[in-house]
Each structure stands twice: as C-alpha cells, then as structure tokens.
N, C-alpha and C. Protein backbone atom coordinates (compact mmCIF):
# COMPACT_ATOMS: atom_id res chain seq x y z
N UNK A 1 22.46 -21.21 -28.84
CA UNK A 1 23.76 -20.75 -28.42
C UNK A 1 24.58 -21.98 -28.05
N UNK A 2 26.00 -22.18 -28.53
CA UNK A 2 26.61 -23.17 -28.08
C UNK A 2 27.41 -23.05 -26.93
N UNK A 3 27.65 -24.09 -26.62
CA UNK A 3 28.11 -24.57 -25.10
C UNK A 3 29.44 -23.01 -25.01
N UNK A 4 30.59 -23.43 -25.97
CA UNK A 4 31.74 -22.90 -26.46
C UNK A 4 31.44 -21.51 -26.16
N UNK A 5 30.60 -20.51 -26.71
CA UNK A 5 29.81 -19.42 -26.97
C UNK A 5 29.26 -18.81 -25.30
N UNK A 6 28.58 -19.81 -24.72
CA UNK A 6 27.86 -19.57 -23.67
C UNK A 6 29.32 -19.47 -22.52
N UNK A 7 29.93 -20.47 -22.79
CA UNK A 7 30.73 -19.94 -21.30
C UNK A 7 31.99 -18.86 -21.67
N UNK A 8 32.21 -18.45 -22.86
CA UNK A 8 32.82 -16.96 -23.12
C UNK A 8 32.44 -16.27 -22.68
N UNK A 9 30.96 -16.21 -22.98
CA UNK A 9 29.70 -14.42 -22.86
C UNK A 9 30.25 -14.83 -21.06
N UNK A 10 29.52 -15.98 -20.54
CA UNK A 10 29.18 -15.75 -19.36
C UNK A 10 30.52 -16.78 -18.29
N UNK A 11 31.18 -16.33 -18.20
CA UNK A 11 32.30 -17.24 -17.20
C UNK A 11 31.98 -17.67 -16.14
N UNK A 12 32.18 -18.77 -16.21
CA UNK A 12 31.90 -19.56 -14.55
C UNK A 12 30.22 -20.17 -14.74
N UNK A 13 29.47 -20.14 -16.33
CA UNK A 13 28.29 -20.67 -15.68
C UNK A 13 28.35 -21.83 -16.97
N UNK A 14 28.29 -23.21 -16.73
CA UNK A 14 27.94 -24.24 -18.14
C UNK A 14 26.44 -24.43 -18.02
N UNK A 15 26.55 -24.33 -19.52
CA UNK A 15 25.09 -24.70 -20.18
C UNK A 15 24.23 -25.41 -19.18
N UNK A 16 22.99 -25.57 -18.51
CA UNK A 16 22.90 -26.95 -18.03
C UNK A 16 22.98 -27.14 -16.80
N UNK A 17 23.79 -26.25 -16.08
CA UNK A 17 24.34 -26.41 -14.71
C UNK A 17 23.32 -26.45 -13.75
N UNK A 18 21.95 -25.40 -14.13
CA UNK A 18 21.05 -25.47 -13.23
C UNK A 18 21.48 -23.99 -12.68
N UNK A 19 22.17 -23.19 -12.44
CA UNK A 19 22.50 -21.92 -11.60
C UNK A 19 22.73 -20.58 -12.39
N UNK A 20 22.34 -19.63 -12.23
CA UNK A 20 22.62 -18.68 -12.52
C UNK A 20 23.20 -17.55 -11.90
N UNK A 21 24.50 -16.83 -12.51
CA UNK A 21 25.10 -15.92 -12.02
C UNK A 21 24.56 -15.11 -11.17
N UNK A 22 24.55 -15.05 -10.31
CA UNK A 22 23.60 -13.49 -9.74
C UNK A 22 23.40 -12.37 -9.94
N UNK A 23 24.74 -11.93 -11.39
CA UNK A 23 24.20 -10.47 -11.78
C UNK A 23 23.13 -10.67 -13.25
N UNK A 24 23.11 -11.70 -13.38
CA UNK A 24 21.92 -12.01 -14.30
C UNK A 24 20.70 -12.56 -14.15
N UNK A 25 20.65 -12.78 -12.04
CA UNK A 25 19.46 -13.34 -11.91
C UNK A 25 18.43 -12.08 -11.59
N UNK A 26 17.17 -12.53 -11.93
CA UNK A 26 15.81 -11.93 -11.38
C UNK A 26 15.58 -11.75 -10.48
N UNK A 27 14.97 -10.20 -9.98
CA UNK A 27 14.94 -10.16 -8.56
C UNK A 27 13.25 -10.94 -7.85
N UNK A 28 12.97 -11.38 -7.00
CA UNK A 28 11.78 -11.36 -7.03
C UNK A 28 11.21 -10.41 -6.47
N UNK A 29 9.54 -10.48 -7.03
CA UNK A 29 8.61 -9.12 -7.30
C UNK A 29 8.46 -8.76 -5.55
N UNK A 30 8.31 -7.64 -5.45
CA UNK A 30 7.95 -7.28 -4.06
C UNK A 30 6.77 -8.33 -3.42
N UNK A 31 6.52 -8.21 -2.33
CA UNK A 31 5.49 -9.07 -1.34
C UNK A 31 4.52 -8.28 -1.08
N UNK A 32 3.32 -8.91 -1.65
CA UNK A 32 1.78 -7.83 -1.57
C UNK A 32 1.93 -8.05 -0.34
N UNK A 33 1.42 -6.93 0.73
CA UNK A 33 1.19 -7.53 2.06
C UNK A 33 -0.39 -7.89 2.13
N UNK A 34 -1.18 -7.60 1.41
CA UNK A 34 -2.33 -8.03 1.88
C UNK A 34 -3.21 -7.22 0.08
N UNK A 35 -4.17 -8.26 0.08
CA UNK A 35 -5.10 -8.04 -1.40
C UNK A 35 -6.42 -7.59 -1.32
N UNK A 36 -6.83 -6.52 -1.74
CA UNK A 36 -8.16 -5.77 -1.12
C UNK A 36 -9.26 -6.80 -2.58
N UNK A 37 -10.10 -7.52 -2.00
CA UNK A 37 -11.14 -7.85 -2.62
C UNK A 37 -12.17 -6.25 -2.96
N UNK A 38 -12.58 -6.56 -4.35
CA UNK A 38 -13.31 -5.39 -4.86
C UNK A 38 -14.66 -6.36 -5.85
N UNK A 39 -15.68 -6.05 -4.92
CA UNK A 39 -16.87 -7.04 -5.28
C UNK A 39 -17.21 -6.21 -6.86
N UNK A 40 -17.90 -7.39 -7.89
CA UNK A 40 -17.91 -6.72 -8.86
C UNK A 40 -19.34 -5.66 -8.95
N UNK A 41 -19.27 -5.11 -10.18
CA UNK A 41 -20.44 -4.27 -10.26
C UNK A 41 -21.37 -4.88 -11.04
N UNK A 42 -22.58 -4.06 -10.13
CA UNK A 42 -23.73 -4.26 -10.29
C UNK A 42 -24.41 -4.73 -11.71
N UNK A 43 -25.10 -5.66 -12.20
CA UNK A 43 -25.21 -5.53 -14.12
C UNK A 43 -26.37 -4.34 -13.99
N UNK A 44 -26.04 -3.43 -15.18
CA UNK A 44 -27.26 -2.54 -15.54
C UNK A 44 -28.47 -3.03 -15.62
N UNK A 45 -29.39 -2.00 -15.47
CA UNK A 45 -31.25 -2.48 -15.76
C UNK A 45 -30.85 -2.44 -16.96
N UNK A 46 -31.73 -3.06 -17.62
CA UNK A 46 -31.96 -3.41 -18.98
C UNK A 46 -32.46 -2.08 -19.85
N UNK A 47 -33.01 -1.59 -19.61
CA UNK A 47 -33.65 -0.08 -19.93
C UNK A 47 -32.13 0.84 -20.46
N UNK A 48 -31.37 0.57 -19.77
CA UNK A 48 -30.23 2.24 -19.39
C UNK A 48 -29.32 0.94 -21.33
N UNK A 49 -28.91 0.33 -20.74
CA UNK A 49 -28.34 -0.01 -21.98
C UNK A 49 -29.23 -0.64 -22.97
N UNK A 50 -30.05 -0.15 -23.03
CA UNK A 50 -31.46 -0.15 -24.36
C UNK A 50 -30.42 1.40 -24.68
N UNK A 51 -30.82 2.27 -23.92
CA UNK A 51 -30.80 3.87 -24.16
C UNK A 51 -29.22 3.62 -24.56
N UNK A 52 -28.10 3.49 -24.20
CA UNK A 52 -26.61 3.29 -24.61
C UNK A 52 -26.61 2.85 -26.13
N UNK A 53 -27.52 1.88 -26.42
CA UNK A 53 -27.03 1.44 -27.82
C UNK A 53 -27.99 1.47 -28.44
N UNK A 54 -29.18 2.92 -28.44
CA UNK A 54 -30.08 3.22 -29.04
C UNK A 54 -29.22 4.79 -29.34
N UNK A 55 -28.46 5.55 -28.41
CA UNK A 55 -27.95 6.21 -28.46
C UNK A 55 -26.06 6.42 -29.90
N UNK A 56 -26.36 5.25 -29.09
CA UNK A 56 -24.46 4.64 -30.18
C UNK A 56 -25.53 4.64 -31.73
N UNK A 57 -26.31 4.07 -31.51
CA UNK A 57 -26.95 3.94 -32.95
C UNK A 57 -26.97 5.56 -33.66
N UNK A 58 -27.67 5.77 -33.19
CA UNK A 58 -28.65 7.41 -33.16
C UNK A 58 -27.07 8.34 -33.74
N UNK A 59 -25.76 8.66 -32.71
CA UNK A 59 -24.95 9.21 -33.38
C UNK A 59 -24.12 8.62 -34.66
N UNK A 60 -24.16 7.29 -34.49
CA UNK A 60 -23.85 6.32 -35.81
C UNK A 60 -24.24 7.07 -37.06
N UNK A 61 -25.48 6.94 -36.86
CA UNK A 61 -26.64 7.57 -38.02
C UNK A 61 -26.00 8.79 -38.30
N UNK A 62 -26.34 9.69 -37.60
CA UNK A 62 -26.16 11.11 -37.78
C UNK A 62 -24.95 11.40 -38.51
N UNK A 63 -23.76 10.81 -38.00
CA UNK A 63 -22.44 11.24 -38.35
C UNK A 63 -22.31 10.13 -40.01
N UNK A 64 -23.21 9.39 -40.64
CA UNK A 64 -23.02 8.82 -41.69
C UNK A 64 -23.94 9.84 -42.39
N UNK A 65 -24.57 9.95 -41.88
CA UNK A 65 -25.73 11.18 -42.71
C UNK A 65 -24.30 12.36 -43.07
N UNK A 66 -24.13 13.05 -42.34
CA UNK A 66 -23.27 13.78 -41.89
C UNK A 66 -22.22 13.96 -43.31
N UNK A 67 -21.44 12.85 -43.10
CA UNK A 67 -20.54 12.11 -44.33
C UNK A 67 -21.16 12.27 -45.58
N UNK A 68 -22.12 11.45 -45.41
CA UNK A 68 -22.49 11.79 -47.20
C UNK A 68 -23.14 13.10 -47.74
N UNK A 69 -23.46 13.82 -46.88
CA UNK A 69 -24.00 15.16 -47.49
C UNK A 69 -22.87 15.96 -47.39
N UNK A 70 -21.29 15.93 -46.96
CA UNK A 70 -20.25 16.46 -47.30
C UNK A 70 -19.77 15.93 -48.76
N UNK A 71 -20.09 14.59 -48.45
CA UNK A 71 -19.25 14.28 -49.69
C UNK A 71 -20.07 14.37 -50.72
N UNK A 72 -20.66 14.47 -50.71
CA UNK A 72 -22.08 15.13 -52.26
C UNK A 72 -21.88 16.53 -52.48
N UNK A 73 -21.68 17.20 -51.12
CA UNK A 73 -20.88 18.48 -51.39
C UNK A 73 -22.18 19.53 -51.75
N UNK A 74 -23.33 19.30 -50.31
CA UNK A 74 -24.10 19.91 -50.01
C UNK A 74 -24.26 20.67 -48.65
C-alpha cells in the first residue's frame, strides 16, 4: 500500500509513524486471573492398548470382509 493510498483510507496516521488510530487498534485479551494446573494422565498398561488396536484391527477386518462380499454381490 502506498504512502499516498494509506493516509486517504486512514487520516491522521503516516506510514511509519509508529501509532495507531484507536478505532483500528486491538483490544487486549482479557486478564486470566489465575491458571488451574491439570497434571497429565496416567500412560495406559500395556495390555488395555494391546486390546484397542487388536480391536481397531479386528473391526478393520470385518468391515473389509464386509466390502468385498457386497461387492461380489453375495
């Protein structure tokens, strides 16, 4: 945008100046008053997500099975 351009749109502010109008400035974000720490979770036993992605597998399967005996059109 040129200089010429910029102080039409916006009167009273040059390129550069460092300041901005105040109906074009940003408000700032509200003030957290205070931040609740939330400890993370626990990692799973090893067992339970064996069963999760023995499971993801298992309907994987089924629903490709599934697929091709539609589409064979049995």
């Amino acid at each position: 945008m040129s200089h010429a351009v910029t102080a039409s749109v916006f009167p009273g502010f040059a390129a550069g100046a460092g300041r901005v109008p105040p109906d074009l400035s940003i408000p700032r974000p509200p003030r957290v008053p205070f931040v609740r720490w939330i400890p993370a979770a626990r990692r799973e036993p090893a067992w339970r997500e064996a069963l999760r992605w023995s499971l993801i597998g298992l309907t994987a399967s089924w629903a490709a099975g599934e697929a091709t005996l539609r589409l064979a059109g049995l």
